[in-house]
Protein backbone atom coordinates (compact mmCIF):
# COMPACT_ATOMS: atom_id res chain seq x y z
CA UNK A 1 121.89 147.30 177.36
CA UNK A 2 121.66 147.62 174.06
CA UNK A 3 120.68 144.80 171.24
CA UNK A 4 123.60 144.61 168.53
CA UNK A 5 123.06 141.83 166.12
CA UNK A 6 124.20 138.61 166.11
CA UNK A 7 128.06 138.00 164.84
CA UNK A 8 127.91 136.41 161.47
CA UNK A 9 124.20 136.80 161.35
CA UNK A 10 122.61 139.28 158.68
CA UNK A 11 119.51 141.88 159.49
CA UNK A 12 115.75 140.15 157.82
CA UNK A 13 115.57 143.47 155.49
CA UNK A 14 119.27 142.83 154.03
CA UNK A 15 118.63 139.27 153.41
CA UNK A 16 114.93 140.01 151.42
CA UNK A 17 117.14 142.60 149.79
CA UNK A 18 119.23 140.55 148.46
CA UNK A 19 116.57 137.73 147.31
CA UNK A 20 114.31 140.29 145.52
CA UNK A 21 117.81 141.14 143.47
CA UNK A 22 118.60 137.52 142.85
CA UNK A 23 115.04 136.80 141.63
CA UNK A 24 115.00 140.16 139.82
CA UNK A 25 118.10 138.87 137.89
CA UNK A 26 116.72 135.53 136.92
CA UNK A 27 113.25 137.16 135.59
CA UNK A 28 115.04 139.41 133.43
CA UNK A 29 117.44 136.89 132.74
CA UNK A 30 114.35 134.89 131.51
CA UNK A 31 112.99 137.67 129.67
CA UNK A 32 115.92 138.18 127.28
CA UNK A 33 116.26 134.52 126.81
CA UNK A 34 112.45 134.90 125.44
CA UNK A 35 113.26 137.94 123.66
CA UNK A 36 115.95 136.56 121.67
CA UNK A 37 114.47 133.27 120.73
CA UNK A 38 111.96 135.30 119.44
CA UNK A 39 113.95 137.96 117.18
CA UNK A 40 116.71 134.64 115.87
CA UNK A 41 112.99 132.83 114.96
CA UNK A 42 111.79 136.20 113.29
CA UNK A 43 115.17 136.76 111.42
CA UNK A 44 115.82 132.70 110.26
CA UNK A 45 112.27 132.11 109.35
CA UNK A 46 112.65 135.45 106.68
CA UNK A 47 115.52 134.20 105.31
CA UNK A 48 114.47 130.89 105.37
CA UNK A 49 110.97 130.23 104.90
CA UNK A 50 109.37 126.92 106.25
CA UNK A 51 109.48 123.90 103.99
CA UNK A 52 106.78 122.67 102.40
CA UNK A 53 104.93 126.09 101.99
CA UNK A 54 103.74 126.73 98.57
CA UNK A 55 102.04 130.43 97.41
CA UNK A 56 99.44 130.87 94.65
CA UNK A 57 97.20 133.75 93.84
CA UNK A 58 94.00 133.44 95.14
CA UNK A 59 92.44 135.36 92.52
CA UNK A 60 93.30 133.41 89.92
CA UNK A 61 92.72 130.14 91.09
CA UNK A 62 89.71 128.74 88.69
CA UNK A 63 91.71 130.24 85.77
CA UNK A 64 94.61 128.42 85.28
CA UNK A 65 96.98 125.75 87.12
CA UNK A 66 96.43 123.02 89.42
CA UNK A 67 93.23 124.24 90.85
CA UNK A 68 91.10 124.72 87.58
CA UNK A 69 87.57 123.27 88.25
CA UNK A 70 88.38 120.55 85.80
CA UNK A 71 91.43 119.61 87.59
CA UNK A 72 89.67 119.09 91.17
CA UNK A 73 88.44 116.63 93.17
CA UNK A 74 90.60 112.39 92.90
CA UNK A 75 92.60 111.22 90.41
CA UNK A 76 95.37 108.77 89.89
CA UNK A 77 98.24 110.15 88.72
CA UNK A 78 100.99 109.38 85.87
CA UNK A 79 103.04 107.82 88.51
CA UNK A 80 100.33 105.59 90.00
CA UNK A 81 99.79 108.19 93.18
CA UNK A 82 96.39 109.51 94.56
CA UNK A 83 95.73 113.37 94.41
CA UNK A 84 92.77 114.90 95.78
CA UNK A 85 92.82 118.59 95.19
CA UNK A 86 90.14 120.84 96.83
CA UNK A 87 89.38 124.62 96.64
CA UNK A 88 87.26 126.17 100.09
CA UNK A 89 85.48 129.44 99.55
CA UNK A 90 82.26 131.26 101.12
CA UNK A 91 80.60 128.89 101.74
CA UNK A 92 81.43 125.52 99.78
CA UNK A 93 83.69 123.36 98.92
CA UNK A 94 84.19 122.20 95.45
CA UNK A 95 84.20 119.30 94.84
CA UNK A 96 81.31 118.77 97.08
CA UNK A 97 81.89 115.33 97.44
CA UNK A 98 85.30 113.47 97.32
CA UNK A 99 85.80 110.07 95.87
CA UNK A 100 89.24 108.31 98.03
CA UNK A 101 90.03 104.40 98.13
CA UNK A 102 90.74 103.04 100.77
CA UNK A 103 93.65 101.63 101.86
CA UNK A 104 95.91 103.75 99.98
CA UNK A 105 97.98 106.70 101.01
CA UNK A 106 96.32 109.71 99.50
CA UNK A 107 97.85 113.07 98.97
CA UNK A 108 95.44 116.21 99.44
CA UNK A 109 96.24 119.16 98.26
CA UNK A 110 93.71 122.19 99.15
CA UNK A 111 93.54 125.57 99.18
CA UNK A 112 91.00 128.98 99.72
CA UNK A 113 89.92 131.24 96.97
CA UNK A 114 88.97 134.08 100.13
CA UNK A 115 89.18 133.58 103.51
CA UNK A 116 90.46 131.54 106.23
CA UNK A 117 88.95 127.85 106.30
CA UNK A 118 89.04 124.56 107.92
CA UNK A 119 89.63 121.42 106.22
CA UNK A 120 88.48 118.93 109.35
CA UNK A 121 87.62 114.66 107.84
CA UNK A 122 85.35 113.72 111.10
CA UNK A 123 86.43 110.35 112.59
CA UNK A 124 90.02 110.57 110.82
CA UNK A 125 93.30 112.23 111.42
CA UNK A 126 93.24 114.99 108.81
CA UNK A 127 92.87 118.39 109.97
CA UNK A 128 94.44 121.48 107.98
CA UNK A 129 93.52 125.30 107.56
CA UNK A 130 92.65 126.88 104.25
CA UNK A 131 94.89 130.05 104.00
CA UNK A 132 94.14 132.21 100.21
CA UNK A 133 97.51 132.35 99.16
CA UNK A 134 99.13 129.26 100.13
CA UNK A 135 98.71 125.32 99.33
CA UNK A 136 97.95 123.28 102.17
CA UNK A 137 99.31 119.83 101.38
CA UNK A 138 98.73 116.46 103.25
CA UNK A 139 99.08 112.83 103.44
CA UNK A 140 96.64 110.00 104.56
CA UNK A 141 95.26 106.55 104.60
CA UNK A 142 91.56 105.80 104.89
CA UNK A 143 91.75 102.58 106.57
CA UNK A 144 87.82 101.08 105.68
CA UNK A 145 85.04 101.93 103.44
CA UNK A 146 82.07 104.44 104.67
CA UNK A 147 81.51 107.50 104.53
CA UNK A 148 83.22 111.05 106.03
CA UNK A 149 81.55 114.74 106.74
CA UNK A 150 84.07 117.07 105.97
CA UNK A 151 82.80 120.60 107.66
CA UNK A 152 84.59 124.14 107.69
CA UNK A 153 85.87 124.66 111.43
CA UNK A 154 86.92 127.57 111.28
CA UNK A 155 84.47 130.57 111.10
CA UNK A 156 84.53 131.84 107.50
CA UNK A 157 81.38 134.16 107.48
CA UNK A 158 77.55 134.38 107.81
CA UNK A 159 76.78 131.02 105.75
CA UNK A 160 79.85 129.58 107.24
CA UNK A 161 77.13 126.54 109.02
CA UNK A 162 76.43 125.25 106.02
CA UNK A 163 79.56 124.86 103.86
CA UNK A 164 80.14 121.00 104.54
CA UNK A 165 81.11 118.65 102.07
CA UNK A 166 81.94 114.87 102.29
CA UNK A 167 84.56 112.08 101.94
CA UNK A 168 83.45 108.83 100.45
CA UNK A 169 85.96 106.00 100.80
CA UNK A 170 85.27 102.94 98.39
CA UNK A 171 87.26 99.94 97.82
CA UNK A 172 90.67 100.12 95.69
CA UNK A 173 89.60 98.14 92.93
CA UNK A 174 86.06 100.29 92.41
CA UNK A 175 88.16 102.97 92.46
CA UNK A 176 90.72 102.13 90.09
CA UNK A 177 88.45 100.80 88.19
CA UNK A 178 86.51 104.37 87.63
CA UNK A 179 89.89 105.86 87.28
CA UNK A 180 90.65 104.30 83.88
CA UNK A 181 87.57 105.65 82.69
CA UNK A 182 87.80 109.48 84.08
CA UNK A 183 90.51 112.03 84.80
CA UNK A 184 88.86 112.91 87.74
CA UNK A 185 86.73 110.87 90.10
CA UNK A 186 83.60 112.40 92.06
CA UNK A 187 80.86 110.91 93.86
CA UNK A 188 78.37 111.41 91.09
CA UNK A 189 79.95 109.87 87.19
């Protein structure tokens, strides 16, 4: 007597067969769905850069523009706005200590005259790297008065424990106050 298989049934090793080629087709399948999301990204985003990024040369930062040592740190602007502008490098920030008011939306825009830093306000929502070569810009709103720590977190060299700075939020009035008296604002006037 002899064992023929079962009419209509398959054999085990033709049915794994045929699961290892179904699976085999979906991982690949996968894999040029991955592969082509990532060459349209790489193609649209060099024809298109993102918005919002700005480029400046690093080496000429504290010469001339927006990020000239007399030009940092708050200010109100022409149109009423606040700017803070800040400059990282090994192993400071300058200004060393930022005047904001509170209770006012407050544009920062920062940027690195070397390396790679962080740009971290403890207890707040701001929270930006430092890239020489490109303006960081961001909005936010101190909500009360006190005062902020503002340390590199990202690793920016040997000294890189001590570059720390810090963000002093006052009231409005204080601070518009100062501002009609000074260009720019800092916690020592």
């Amino acid at each position: 007597m002899s064992l023929s298989p079962i009419p209509g049934h398959h054999d085990g090793a033709d049915v794994a067969a045929r699961a290892e080629w179904r699976w085999a087709i979906f991982v690949v399948g996968i894999i040029a769905v991955l592969v082509a999301m990532v060459i349209f990204t790489g193609l649209h985003w060099a024809m298109m850069p993102p918005s919002r990024v700005e480029t400046i040369n690093p080496t000429t930062l504290h010469v001339s523009g927006e990020f000239i040592e007399s030009n940092l740190g708050s200010g109100v602007e022409a149109d009423g706005s606040v700017i803070v502008r800040v400059v990282g490098q090994q192993y400071s920030f300058t200004p060393q200590c930022i005047l904001v008011p509170a209770n006012t939306p407050i544009l920062f825009r920062a940027t690195s005259a070397d390396v790679v830093h962080g740009f971290l306000i403890t207890n707040t929502n701001v929270n930006s790297m430092l890239e020489p070569g490109y303006v960081s810009t961001f909005r936010t709103t101190f909500d009360k008065v006190g005062d902020h720590p503002m340390p590199c977190h990202e690793y920016c060299g040997v000294g890189h424990e001590g570059m720390w700075a810090n963000v002093k939020v006052i009231d409005k009035a204080t601070f518009l106050k100062m501002a009609s008296t000074t260009r720019r604002l800092s916690c020592v006037q």
